[in-house]
C-alpha atoms as a PDB file:
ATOM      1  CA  UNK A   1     128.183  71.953 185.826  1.00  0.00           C
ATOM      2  CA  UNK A   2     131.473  70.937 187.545  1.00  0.00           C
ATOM      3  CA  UNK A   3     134.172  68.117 186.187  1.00  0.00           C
ATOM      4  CA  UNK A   4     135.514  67.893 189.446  1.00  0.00           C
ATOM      5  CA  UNK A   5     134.900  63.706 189.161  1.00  0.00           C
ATOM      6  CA  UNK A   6     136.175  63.583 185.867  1.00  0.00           C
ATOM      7  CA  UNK A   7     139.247  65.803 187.034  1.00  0.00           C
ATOM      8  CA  UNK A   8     139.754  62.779 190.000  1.00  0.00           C
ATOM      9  CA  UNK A   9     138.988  60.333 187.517  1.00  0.00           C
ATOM     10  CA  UNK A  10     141.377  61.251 185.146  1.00  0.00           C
ATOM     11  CA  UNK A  11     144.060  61.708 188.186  1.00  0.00           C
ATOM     12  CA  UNK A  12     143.227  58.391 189.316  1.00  0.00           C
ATOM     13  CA  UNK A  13     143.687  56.752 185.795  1.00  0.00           C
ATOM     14  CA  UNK A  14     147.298  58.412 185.481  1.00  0.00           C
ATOM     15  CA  UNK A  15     148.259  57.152 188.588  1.00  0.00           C
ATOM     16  CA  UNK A  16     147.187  53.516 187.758  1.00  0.00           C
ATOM     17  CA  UNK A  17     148.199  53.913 184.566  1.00  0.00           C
ATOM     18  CA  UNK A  18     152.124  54.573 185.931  1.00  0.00           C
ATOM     19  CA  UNK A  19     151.669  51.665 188.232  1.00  0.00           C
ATOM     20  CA  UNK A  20     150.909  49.120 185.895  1.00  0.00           C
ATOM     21  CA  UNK A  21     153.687  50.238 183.517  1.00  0.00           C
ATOM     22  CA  UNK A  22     156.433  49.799 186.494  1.00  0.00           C
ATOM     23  CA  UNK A  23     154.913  46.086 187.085  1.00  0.00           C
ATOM     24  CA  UNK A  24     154.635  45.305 183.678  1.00  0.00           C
ATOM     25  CA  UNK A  25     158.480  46.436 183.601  1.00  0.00           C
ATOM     26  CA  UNK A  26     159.730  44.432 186.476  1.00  0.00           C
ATOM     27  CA  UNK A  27     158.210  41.322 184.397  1.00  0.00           C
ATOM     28  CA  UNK A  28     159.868  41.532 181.766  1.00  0.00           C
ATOM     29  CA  UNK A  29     162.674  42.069 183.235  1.00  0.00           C
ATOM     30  CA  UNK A  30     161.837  38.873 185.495  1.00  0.00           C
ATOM     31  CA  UNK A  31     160.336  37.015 182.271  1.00  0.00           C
ATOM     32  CA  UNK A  32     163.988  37.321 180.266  1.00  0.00           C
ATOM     33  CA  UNK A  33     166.043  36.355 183.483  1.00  0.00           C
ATOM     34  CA  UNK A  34     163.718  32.983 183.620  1.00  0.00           C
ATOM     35  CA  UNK A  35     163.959  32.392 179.844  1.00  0.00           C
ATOM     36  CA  UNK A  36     168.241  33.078 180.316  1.00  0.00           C
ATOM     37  CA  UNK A  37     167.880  30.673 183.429  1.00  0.00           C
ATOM     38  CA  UNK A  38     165.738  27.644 181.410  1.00  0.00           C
ATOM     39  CA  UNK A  39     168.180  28.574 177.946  1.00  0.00           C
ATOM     40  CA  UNK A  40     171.283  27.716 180.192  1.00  0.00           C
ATOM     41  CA  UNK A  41     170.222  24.877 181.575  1.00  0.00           C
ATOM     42  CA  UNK A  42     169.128  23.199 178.403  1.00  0.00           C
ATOM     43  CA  UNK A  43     172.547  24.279 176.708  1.00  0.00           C
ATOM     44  CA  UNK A  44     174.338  23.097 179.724  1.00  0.00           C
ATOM     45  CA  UNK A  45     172.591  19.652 179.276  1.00  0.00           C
ATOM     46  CA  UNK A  46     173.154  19.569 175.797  1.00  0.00           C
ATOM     47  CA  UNK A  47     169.273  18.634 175.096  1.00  0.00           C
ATOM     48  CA  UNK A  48     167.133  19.508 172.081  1.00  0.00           C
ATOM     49  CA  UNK A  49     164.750  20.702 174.591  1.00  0.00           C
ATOM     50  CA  UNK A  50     162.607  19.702 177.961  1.00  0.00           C
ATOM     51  CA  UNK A  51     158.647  18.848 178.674  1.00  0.00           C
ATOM     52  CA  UNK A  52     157.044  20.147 181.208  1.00  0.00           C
ATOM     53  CA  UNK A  53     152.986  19.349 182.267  1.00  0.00           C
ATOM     54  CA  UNK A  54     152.079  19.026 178.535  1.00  0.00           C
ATOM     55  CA  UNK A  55     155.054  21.411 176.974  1.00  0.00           C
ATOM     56  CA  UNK A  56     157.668  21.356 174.984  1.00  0.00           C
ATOM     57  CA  UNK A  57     160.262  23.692 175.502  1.00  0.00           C
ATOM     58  CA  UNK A  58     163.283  23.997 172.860  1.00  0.00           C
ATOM     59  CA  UNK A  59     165.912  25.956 172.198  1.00  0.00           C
ATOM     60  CA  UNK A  60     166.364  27.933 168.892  1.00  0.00           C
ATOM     61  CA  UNK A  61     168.507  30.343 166.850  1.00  0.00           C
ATOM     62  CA  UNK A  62     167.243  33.020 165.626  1.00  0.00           C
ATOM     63  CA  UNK A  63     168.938  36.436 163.551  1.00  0.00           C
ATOM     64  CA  UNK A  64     168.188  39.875 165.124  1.00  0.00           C
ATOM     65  CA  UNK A  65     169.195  43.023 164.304  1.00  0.00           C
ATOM     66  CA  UNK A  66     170.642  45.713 166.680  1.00  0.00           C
ATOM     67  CA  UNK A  67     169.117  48.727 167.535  1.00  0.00           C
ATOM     68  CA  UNK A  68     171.847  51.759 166.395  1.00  0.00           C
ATOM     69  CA  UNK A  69     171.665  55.501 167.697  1.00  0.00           C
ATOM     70  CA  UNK A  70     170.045  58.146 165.567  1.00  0.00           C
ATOM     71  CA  UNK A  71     173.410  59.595 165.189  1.00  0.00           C
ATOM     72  CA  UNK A  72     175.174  56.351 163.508  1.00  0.00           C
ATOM     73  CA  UNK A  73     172.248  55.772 161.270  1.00  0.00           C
ATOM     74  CA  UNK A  74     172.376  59.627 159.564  1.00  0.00           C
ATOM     75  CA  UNK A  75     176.147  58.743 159.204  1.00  0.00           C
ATOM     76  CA  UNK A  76     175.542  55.669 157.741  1.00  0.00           C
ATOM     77  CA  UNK A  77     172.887  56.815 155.310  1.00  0.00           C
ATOM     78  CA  UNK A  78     174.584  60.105 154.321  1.00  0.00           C
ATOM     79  CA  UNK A  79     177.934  57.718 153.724  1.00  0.00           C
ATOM     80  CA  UNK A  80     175.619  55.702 151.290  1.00  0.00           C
ATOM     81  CA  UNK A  81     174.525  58.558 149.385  1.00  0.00           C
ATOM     82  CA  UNK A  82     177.490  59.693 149.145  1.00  0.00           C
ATOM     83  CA  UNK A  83     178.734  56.392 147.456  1.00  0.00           C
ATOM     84  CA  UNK A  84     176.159  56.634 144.783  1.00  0.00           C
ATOM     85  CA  UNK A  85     177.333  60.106 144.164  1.00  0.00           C
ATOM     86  CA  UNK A  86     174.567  62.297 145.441  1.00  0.00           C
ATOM     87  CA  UNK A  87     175.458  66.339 144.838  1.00  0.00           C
ATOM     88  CA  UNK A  88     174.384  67.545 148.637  1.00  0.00           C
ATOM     89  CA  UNK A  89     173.648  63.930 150.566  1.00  0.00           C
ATOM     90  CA  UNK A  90     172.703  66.436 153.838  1.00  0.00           C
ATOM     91  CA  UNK A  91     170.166  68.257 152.139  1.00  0.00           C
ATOM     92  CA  UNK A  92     168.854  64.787 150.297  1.00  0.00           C
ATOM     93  CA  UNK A  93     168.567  63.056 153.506  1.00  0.00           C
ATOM     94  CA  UNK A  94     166.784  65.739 154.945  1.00  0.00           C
ATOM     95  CA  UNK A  95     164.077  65.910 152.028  1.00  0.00           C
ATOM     96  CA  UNK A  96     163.900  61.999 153.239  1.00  0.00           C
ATOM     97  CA  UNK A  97     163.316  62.050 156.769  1.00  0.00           C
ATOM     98  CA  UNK A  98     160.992  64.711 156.153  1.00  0.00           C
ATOM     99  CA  UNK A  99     159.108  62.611 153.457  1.00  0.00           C
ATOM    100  CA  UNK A 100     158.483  59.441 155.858  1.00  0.00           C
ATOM    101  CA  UNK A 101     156.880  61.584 158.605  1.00  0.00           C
ATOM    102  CA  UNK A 102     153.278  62.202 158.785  1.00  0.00           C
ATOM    103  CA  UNK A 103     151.362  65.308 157.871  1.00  0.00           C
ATOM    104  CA  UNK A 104     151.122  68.201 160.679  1.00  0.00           C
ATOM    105  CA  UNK A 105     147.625  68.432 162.621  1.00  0.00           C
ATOM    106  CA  UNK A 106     147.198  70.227 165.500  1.00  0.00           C
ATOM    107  CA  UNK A 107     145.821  68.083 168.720  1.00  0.00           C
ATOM    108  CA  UNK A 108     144.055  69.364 171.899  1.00  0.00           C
ATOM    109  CA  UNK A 109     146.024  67.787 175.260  1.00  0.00           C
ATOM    110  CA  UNK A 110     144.822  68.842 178.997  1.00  0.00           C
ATOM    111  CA  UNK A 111     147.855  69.411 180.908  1.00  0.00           C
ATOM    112  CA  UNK A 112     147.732  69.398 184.316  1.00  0.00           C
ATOM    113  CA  UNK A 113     149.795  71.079 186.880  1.00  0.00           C
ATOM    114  CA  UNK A 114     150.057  71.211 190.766  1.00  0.00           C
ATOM    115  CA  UNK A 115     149.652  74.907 192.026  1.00  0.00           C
ATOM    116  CA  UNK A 116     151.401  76.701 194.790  1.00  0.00           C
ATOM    117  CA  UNK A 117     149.782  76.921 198.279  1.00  0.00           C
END
């Protein structure tokens, strides 16, 4: 029995698979340049919003928080534990992050690699 069509298949599938996630990129990046482009123009115009064929397109505020690096985030936690007096805030945060993940399993993956000719 040979998986030489599933091997092709699953090639094939990769490949699209890359594809699609470079379009899908160059969307969004097109998607937020348009919604930058229609925000400036009704700021510029000082209007609550515009219509267009049956829409209404407006302008709000919203909060957002900012992403911060893995680094400043142990800082900032360990600083915090250390406020409230914690003996060994390393070793606590540790215990922690170790406590949120997920149990170990172990997981088959096929990994494929080109060969020498």
């Amino acid at each position: 029995m040979s998986i030489q069509g599933e091997v092709n298949e699953l090639e094939s599938i990769k490949v699209e698979l890359s594809n699609l996630n470079k379009r899908a990129k160059q969307l969004r990046l097109r998607k937020k340049a348009l919604e930058a482009s229609i925000a400036e123009y009704i700021k510029s115009r000082n209007l609550p919003g515009v219509r267009h064929h049956g829409k209404a397109i407006v302008l709000e505020s919203k909060s957002s928080r900012l992403g911060k690096s893995n680094k400043k985030r142990d800082q900032d936690a360990l600083s915090i534990l250390e406020q409230y007096g914690v003996q060994n805030p390393q070793n606590v945060l540790k215990q922690i992050m170790e406590a949120r993940k997920g149990d170990l399993t172990t997981v088959e993956k096929i990994k494929m690699n080109n060969l020498k000719r």
